[in-house]
C-alpha atoms as a PDB file:
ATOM      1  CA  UNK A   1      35.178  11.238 -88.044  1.00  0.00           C
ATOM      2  CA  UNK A   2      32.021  12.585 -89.293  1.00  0.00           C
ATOM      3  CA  UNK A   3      29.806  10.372 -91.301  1.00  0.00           C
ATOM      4  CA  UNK A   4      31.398   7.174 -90.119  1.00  0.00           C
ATOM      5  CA  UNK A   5      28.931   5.174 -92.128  1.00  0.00           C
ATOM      6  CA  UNK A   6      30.331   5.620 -95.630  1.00  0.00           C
ATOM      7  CA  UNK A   7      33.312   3.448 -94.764  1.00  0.00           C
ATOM      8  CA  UNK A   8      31.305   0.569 -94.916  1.00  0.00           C
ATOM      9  CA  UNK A   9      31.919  -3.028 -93.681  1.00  0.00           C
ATOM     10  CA  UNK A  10      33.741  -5.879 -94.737  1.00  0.00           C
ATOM     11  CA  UNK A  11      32.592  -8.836 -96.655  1.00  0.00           C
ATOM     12  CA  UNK A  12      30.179  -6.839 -98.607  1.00  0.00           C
ATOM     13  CA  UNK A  13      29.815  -7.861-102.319  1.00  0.00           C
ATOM     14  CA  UNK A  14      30.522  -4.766-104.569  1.00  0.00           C
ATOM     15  CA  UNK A  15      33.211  -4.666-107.426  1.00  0.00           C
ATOM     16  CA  UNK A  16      35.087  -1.857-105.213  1.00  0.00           C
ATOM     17  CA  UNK A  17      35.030  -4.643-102.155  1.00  0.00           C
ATOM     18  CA  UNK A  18      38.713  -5.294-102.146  1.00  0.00           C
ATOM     19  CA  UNK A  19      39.216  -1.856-102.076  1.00  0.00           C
ATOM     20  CA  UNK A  20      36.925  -0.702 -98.726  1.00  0.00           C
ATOM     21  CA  UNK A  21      37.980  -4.013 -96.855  1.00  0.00           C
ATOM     22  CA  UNK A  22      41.427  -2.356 -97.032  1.00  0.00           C
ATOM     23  CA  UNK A  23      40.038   0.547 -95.877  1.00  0.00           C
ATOM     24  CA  UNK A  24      38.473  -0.699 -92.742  1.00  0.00           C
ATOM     25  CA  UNK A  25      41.361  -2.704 -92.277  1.00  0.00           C
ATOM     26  CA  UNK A  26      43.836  -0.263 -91.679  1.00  0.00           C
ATOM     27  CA  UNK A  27      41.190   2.003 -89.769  1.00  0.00           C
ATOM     28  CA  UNK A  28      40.806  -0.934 -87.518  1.00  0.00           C
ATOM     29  CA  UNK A  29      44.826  -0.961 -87.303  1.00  0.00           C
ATOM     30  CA  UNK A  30      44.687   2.425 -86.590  1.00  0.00           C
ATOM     31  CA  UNK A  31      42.157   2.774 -83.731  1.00  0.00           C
ATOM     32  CA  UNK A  32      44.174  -0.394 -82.002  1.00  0.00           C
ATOM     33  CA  UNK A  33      46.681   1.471 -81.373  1.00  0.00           C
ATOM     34  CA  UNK A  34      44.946   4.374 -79.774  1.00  0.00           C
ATOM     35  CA  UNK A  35      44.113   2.498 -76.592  1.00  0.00           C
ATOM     36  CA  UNK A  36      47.670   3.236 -75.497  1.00  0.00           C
ATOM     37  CA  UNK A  37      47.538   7.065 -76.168  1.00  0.00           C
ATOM     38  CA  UNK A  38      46.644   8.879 -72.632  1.00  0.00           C
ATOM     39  CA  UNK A  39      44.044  11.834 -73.601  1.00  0.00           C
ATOM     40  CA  UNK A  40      43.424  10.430 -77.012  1.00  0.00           C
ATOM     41  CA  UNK A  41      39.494  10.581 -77.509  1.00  0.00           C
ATOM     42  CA  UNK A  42      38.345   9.221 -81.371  1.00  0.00           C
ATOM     43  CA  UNK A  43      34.885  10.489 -82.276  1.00  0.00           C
ATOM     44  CA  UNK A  44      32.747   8.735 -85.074  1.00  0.00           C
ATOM     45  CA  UNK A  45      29.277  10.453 -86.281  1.00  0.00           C
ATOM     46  CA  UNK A  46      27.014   8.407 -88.210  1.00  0.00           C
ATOM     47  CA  UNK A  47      22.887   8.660 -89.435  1.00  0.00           C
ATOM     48  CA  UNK A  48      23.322   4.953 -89.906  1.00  0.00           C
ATOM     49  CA  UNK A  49      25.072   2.863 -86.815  1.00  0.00           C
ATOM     50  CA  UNK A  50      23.638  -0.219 -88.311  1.00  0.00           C
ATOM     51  CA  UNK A  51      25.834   0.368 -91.117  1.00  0.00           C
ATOM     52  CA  UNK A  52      29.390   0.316 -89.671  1.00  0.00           C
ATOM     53  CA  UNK A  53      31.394  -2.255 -89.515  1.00  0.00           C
ATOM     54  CA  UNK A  54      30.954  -4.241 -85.810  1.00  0.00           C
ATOM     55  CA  UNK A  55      34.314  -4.601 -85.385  1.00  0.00           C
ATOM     56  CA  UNK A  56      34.739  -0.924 -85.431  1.00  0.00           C
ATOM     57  CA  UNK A  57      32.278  -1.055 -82.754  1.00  0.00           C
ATOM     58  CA  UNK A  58      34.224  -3.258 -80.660  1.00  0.00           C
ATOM     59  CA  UNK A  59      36.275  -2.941 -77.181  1.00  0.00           C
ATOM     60  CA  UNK A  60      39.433  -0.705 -77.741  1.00  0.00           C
ATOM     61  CA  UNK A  61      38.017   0.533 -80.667  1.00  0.00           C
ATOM     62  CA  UNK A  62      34.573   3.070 -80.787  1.00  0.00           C
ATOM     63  CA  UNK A  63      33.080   1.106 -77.696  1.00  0.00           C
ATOM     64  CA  UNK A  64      31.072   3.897 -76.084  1.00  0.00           C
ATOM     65  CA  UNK A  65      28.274   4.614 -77.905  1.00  0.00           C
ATOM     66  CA  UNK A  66      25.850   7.656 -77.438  1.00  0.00           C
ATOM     67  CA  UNK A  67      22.913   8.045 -79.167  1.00  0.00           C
ATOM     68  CA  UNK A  68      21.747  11.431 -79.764  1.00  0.00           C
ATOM     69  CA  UNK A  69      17.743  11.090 -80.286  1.00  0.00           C
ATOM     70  CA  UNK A  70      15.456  14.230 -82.444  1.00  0.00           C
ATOM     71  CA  UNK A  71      14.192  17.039 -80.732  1.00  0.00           C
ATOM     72  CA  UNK A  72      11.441  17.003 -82.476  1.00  0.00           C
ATOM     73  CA  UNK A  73       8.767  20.061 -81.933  1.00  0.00           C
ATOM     74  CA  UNK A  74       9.342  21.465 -85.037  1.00  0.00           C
ATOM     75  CA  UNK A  75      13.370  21.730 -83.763  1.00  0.00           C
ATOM     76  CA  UNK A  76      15.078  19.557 -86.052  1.00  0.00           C
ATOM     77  CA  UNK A  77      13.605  21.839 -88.550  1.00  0.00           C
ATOM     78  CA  UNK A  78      15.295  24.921 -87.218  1.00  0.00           C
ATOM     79  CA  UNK A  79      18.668  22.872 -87.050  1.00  0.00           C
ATOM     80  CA  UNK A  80      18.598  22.256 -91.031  1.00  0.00           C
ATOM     81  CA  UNK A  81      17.489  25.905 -91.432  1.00  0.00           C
ATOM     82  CA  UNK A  82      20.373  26.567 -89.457  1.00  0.00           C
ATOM     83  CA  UNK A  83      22.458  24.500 -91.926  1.00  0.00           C
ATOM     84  CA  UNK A  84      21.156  26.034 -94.793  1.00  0.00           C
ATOM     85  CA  UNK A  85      22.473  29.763 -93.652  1.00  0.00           C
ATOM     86  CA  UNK A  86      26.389  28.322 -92.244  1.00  0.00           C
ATOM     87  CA  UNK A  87      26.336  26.663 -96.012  1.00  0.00           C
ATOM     88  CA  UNK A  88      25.526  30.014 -97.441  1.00  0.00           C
ATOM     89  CA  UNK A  89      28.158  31.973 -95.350  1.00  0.00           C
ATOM     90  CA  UNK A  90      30.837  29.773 -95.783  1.00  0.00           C
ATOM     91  CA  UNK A  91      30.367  29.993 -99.464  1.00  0.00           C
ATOM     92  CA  UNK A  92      30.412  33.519 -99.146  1.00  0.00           C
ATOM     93  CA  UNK A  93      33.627  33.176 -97.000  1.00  0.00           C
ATOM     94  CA  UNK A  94      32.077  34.089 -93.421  1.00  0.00           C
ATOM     95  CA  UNK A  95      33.045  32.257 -90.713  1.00  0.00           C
ATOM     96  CA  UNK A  96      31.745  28.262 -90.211  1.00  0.00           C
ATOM     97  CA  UNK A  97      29.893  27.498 -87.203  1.00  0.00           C
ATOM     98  CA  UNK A  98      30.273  23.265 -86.680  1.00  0.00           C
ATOM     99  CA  UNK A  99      27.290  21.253 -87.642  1.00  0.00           C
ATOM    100  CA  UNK A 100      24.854  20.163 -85.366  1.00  0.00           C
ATOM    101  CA  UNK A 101      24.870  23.862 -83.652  1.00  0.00           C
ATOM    102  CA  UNK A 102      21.728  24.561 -82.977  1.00  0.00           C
ATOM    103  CA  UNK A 103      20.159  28.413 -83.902  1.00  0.00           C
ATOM    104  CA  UNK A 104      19.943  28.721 -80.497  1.00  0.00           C
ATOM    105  CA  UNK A 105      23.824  28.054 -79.533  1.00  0.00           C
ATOM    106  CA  UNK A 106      24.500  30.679 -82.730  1.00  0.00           C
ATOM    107  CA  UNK A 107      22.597  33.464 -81.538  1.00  0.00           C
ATOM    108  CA  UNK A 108      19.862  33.159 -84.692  1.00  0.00           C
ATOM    109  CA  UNK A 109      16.868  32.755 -82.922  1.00  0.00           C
END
C-alpha cells in the first residue's frame, strides 16, 4: 500500500471524520485477519510514519517497521530524475519501471 499516510488516523476533527474513521476501521479489520494467512506479507510505504494511525502500527498488524534513510550525495536527486523520465514513458505508453528504482537498477546511468 503505497502512500500509507493519506489514510489518516482516527479521532481527528475534520467534517469528512466519520468518513476516514470508517476507513481505518475496516483496514484495521482487514489486516487482523491476515495474521492467519501463511505467506501473506502486507507492505505499507509512507513519507510520513508519524502520520498513520498507531493502531495500524500495532502487533498483527504492520509491526515490522524498516526505515529506509536518503542517500544523499547528490543521489536522491538522480532518483527523482529517474522519476521524472518513467512518468514521461508511461505517458507515452512505454513500459513502467516501479518507483523507488534507482537509475542505476534501470540501466540510465
Amino acid at each position: 500500500m503505497n502512500e500509507i499516510d493519506g489514510i489518516g488516523r482516527r479521532g481527528e476533527k475534520n467534517e469528512y471524520a466519520d468518513y476516514w474513521n470508517s476507513v481505518v476501521n475496516k483496514l484495521l479489520e482487514l489486516l487482523d485477519g491476515t495474521t492467519r494467512s501463511d505467506g501473506l506479507i502486507i507492505v505499507g510505504a509512507t513519507n510520513g510514519p508519524d502520520v498513520i494511525d498507531p493502531a495500524l502500527k500495532r502487533l498483527g498488524r504492520l509491526e515490522t517497521h524498516i526505515e529506509i534513510p536518503c542517500r544523499g550525495n547528490g543521489a536522491e536527486l538522480g532518483c527523482r530524475h529517474g522519476e521524472a523520465r518513467r512518468a514521461r514513458g508511461a505517458a507515452q505508453g512505454a513500459k513502467r519501471v516501479p518507483a523507488g528504482v534507482s537509475q542505476a537498477h534501470q540501466g540510465i546511468a
